[in-house]
N, C-alpha and C. Protein backbone atom coordinates (compact mmCIF):
# COMPACT_ATOMS: atom_id res chain seq x y z
N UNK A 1 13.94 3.20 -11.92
CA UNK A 1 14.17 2.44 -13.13
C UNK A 1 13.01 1.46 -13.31
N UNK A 2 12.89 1.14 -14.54
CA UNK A 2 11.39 0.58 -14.88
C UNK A 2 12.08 -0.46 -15.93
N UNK A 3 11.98 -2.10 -15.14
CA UNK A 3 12.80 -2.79 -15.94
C UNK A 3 11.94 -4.20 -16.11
N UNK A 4 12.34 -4.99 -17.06
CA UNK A 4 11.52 -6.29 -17.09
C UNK A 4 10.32 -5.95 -17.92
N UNK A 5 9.70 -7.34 -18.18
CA UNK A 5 8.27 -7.63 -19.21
C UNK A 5 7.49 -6.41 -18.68
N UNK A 6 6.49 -5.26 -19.35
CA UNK A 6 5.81 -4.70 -19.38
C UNK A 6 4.47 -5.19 -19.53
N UNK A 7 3.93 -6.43 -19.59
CA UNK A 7 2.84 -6.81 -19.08
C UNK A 7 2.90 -6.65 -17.58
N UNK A 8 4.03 -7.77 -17.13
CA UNK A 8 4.62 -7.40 -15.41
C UNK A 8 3.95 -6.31 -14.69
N UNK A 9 4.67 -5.40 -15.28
CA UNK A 9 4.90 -3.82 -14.90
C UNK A 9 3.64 -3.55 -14.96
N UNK A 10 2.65 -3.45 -15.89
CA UNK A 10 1.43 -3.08 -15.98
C UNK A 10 -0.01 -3.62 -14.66
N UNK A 11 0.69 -5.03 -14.18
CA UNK A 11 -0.04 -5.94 -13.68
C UNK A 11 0.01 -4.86 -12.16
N UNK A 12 1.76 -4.50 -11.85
CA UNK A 12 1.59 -4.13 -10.49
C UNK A 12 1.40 -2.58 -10.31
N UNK A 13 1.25 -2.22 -11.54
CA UNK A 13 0.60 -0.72 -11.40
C UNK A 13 -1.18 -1.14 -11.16
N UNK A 14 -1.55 -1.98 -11.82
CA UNK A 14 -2.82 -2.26 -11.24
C UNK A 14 -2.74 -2.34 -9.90
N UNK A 15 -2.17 -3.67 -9.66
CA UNK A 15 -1.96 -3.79 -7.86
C UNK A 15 -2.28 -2.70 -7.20
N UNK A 16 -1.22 -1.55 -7.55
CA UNK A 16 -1.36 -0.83 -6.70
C UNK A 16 -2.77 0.24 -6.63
N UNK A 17 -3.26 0.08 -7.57
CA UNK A 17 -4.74 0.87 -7.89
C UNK A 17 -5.73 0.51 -7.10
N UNK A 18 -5.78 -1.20 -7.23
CA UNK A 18 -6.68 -1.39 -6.70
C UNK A 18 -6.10 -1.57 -4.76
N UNK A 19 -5.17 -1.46 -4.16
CA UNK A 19 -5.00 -1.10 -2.95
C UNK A 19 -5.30 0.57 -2.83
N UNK A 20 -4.87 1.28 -3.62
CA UNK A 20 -5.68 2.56 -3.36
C UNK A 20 -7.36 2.45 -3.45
N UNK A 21 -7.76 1.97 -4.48
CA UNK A 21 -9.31 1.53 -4.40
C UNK A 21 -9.73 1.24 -3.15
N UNK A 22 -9.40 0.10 -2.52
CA UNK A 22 -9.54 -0.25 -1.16
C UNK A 22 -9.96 0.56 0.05
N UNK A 23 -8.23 1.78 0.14
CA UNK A 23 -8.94 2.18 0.44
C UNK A 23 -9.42 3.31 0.94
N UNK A 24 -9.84 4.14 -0.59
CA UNK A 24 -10.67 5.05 -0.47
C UNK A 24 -11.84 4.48 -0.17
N UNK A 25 -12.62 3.53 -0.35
CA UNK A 25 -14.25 2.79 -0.16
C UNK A 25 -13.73 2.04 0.81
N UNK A 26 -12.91 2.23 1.82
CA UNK A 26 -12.72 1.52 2.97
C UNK A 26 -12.93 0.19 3.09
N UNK A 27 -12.64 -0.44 1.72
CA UNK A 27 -13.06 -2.21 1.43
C UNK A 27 -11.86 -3.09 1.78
N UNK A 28 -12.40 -3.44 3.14
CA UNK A 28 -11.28 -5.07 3.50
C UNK A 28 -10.83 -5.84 2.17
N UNK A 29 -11.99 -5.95 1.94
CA UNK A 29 -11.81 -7.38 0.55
C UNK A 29 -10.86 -6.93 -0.31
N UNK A 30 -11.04 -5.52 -0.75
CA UNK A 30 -10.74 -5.60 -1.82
C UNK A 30 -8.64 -4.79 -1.28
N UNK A 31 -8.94 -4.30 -0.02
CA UNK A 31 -7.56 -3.75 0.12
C UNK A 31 -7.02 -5.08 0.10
N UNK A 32 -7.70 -6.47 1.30
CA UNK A 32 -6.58 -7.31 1.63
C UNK A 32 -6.78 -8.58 0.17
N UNK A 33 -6.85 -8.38 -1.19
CA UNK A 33 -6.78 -8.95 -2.08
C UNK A 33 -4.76 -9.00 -2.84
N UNK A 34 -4.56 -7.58 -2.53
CA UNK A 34 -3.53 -7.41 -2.45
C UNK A 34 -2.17 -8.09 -2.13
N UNK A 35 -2.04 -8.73 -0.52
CA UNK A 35 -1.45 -9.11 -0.13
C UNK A 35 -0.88 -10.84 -0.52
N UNK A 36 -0.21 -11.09 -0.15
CA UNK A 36 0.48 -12.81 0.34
C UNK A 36 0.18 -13.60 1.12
N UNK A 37 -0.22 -14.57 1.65
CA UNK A 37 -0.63 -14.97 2.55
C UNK A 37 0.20 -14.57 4.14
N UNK A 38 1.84 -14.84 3.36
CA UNK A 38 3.04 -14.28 4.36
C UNK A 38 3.46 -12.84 4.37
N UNK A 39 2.64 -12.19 4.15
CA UNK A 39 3.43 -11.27 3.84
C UNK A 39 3.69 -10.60 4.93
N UNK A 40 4.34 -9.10 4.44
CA UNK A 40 5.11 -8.45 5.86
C UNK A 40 4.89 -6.88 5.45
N UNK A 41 4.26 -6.42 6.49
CA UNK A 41 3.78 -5.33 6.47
C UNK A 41 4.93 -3.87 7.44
N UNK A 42 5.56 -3.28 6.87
CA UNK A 42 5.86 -2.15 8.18
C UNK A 42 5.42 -1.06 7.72
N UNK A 43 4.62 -0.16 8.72
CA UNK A 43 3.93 0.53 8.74
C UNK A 43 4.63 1.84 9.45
N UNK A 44 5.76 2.91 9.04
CA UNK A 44 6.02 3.40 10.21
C UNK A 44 6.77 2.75 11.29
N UNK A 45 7.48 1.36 11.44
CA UNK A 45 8.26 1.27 12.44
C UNK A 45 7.09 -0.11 13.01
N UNK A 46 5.14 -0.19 13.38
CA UNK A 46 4.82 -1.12 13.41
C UNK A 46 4.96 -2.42 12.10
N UNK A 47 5.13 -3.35 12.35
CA UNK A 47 5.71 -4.76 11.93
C UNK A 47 4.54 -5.40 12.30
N UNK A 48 4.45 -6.21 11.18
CA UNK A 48 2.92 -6.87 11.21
C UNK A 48 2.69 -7.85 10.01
N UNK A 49 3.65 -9.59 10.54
CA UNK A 49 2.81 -10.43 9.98
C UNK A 49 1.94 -11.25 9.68
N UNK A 50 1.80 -11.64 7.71
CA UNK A 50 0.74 -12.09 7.77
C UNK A 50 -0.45 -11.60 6.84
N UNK A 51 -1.26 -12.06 5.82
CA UNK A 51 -2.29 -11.40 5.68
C UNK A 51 -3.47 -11.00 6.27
N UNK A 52 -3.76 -12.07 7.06
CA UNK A 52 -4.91 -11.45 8.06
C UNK A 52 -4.34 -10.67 8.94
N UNK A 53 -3.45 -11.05 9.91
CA UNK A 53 -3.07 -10.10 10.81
C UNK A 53 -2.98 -8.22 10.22
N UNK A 54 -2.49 -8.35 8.84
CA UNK A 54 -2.18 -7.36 8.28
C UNK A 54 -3.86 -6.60 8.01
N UNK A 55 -4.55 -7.34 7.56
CA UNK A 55 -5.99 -6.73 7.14
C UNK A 55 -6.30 -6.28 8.87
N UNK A 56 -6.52 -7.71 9.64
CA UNK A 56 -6.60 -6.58 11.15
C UNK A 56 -6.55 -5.34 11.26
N UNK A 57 -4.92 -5.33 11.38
CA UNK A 57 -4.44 -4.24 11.83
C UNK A 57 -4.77 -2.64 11.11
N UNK A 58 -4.96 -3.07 9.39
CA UNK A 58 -5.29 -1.90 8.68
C UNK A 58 -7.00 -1.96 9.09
N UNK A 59 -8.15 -2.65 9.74
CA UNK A 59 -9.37 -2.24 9.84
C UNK A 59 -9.21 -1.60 11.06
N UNK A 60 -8.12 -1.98 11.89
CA UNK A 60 -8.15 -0.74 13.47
C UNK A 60 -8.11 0.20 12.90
N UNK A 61 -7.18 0.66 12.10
CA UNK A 61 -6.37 1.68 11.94
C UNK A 61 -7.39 2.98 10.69
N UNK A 62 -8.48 2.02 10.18
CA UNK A 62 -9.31 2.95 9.39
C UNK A 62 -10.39 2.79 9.93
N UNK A 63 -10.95 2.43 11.25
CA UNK A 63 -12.21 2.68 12.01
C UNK A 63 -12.02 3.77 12.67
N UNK A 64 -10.99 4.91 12.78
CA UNK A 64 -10.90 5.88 13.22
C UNK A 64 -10.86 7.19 12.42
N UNK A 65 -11.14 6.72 11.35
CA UNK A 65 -10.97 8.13 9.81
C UNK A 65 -12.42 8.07 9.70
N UNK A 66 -13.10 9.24 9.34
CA UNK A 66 -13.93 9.75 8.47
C UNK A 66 -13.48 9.43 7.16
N UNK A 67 -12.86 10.25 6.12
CA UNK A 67 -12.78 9.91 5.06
C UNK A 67 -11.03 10.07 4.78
N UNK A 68 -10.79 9.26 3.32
CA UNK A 68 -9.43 9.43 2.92
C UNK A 68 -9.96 9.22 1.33
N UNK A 69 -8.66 10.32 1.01
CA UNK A 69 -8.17 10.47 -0.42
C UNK A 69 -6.63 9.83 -0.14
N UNK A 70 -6.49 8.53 -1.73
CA UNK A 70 -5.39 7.99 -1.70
C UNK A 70 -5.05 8.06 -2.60
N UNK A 71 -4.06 8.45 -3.40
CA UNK A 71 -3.52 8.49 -4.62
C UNK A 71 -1.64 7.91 -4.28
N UNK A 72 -1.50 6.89 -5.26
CA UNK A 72 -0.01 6.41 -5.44
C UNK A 72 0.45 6.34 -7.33
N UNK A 73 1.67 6.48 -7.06
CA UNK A 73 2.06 6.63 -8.38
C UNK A 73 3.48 5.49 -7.94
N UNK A 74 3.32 4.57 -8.71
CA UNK A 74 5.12 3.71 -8.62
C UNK A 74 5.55 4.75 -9.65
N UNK A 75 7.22 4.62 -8.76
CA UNK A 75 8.38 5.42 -9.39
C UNK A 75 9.47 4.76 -9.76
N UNK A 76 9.00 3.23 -9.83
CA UNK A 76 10.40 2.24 -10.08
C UNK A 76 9.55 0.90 -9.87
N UNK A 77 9.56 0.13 -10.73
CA UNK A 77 9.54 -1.09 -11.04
C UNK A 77 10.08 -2.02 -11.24
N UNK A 78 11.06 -3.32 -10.55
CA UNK A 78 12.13 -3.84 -11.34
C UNK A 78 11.28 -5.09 -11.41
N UNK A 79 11.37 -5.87 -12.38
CA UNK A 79 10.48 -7.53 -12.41
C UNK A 79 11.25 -8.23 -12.85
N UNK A 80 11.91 -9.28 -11.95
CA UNK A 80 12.99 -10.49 -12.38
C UNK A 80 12.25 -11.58 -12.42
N UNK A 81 11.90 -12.19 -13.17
CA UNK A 81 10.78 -13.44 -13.31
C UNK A 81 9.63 -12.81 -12.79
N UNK A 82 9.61 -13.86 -11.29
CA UNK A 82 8.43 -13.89 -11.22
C UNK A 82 8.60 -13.39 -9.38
N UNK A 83 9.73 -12.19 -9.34
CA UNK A 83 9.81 -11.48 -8.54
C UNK A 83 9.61 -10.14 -8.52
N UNK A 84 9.35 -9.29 -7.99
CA UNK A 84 9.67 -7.80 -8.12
C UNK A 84 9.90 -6.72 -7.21
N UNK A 85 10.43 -5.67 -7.34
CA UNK A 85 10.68 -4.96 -6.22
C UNK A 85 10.06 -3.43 -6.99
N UNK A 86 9.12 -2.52 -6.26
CA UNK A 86 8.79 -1.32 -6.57
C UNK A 86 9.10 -0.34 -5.30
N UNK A 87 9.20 0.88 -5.82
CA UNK A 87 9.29 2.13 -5.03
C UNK A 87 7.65 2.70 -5.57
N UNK A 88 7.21 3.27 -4.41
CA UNK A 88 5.66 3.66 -5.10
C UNK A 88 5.58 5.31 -4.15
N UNK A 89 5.48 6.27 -4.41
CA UNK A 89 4.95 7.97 -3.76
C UNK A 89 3.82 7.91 -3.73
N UNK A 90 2.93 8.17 -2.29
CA UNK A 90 1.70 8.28 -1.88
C UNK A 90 1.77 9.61 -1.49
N UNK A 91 -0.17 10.07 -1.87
CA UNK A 91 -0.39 11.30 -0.94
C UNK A 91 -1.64 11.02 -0.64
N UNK A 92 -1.80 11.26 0.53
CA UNK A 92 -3.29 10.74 1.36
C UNK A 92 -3.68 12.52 2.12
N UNK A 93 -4.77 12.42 1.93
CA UNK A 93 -5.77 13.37 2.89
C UNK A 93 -6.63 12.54 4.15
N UNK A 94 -6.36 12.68 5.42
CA UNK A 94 -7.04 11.66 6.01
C UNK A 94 -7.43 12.92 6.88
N UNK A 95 -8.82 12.09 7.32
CA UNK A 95 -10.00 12.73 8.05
C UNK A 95 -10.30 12.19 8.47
N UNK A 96 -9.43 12.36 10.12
CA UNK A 96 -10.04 11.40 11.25
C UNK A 96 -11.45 11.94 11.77
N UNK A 97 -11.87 10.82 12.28
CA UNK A 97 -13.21 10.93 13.23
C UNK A 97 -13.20 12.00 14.15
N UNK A 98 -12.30 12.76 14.90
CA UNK A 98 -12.44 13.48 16.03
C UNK A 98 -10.79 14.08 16.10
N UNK A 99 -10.81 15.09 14.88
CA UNK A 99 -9.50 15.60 14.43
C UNK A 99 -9.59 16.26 13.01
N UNK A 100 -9.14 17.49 13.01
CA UNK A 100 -8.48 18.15 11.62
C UNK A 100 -8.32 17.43 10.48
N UNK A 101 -8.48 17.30 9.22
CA UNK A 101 -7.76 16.43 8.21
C UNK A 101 -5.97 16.95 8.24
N UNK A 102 -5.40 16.07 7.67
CA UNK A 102 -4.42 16.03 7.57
C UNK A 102 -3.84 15.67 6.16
N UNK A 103 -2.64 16.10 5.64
CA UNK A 103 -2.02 15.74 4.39
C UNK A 103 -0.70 14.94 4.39
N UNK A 104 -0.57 13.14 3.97
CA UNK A 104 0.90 13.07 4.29
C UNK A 104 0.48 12.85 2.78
N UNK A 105 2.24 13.15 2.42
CA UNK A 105 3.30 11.98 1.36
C UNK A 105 4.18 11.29 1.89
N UNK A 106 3.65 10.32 0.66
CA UNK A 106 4.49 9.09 1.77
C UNK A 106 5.29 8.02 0.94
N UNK A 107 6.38 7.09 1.26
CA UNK A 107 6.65 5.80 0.04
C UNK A 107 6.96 4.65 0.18
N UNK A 108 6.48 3.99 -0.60
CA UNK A 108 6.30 2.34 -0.38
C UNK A 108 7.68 1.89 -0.40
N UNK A 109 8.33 1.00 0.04
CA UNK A 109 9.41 0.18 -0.60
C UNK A 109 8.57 -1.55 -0.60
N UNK A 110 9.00 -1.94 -1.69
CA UNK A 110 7.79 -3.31 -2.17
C UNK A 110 8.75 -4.70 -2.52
N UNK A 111 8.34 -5.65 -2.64
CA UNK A 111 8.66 -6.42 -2.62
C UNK A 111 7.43 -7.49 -2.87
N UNK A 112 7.59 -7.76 -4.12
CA UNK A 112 6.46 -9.14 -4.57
C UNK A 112 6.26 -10.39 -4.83
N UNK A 113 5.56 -10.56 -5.81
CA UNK A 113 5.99 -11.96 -5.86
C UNK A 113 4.68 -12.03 -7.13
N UNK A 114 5.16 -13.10 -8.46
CA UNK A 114 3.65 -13.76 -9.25
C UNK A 114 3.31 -15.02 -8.63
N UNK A 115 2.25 -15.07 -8.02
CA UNK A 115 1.91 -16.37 -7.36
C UNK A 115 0.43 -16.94 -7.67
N UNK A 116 0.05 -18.07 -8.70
CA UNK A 116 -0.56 -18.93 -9.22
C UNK A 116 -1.14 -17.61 -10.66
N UNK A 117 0.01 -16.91 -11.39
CA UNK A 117 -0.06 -15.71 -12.32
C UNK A 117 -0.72 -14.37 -12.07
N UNK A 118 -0.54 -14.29 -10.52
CA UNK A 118 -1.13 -13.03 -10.47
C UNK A 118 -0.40 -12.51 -9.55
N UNK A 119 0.50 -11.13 -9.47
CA UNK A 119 1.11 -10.17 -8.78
C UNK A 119 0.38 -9.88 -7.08
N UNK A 120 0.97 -10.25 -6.04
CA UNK A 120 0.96 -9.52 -4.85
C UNK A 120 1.59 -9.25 -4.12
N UNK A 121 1.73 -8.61 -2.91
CA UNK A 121 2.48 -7.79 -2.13
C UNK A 121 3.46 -8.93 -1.23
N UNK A 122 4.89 -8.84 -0.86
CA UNK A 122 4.94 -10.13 -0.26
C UNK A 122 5.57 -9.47 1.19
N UNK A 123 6.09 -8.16 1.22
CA UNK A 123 6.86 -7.20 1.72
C UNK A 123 6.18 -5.56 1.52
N UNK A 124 6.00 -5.04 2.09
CA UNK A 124 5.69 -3.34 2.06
C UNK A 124 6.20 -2.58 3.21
N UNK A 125 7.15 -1.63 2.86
CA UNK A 125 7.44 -0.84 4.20
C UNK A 125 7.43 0.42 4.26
N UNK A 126 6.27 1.49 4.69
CA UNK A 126 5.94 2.18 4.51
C UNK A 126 6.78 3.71 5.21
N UNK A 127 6.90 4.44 4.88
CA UNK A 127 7.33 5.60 5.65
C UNK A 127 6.77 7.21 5.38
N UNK A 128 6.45 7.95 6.33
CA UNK A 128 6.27 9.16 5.77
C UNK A 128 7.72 10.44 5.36
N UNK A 129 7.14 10.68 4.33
CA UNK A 129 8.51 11.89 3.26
C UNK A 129 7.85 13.05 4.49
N UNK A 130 6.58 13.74 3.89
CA UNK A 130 6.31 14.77 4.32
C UNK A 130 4.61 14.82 4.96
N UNK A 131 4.31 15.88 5.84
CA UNK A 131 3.15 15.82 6.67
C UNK A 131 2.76 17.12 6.75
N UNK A 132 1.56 17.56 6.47
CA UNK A 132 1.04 19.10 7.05
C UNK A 132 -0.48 18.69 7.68
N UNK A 133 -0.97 19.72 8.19
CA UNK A 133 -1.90 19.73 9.02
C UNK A 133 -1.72 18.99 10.46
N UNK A 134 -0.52 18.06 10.49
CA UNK A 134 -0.86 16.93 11.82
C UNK A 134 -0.83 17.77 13.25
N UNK A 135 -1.39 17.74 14.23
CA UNK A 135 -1.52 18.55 15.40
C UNK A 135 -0.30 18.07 16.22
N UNK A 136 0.22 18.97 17.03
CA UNK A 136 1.55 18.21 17.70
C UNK A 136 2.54 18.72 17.67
């Protein structure tokens, strides 16, 4: 469901563009622009707060890829003031350094916030739907 001001809505479909932007060009700056200062990251089951801690943890975690294709599409938007909650479907191609590429889909559950008029992440908890190529 896609509810609330449609400027809103528009703002965190950006959001989420430019965290895909990020990172396909593997850009700290511009992935951890995204975030809250508090925010709360689960990744799969790792838990990780914080914005820096969170940028950390995502530069370990992409010093081991060659390349990635990221594409997200939100599938639900709700914006109560100057809160919001999205559902977002990812599909990534990742190409580790010393490994097969691989294909997940995957989906956000979100949780935001407008803070000094601009939309960021305050909550993200990530999970994988589906996976091919992974070895194992």
């Amino acid at each position: 469901m896609f509810t609330g001001p449609l400027e809103d809505r528009v703002a965190i479909v950006e959001l989420n563009g430019t965290y895909a932007d990020g990172v396909v060009r593997f850009d700290a700056e511009t992935w951890g622009s995204v975030w809250a200062d508090d925010a709360d990251w689960d990744l799969m089951g790792h838990k990780t707060k914080g914005k820096d801690a969170i940028v950390g943890f995502w530069n370990g975690a992409m010093g081991g890829l060659e390349a990635v294709s990221f594409q997200c599409v939100p599938c639900m938007i709700e914006v109560t003031g100057n809160t919001a909650k999205s559902r977002v479907q990812t599909q990534e191609i990742l190409k580790p350094k010393d490994a097969p590429a691989r294909h997940v889909g995957g989906l956000y559950e979100d949780e935001l916030a407008k803070i000094d008029g601009r939309w960021v992440f305050t909550s993200r908890t990530f999970k994988i739907i589906a996976e091919f190529g992974a070895q194992g």
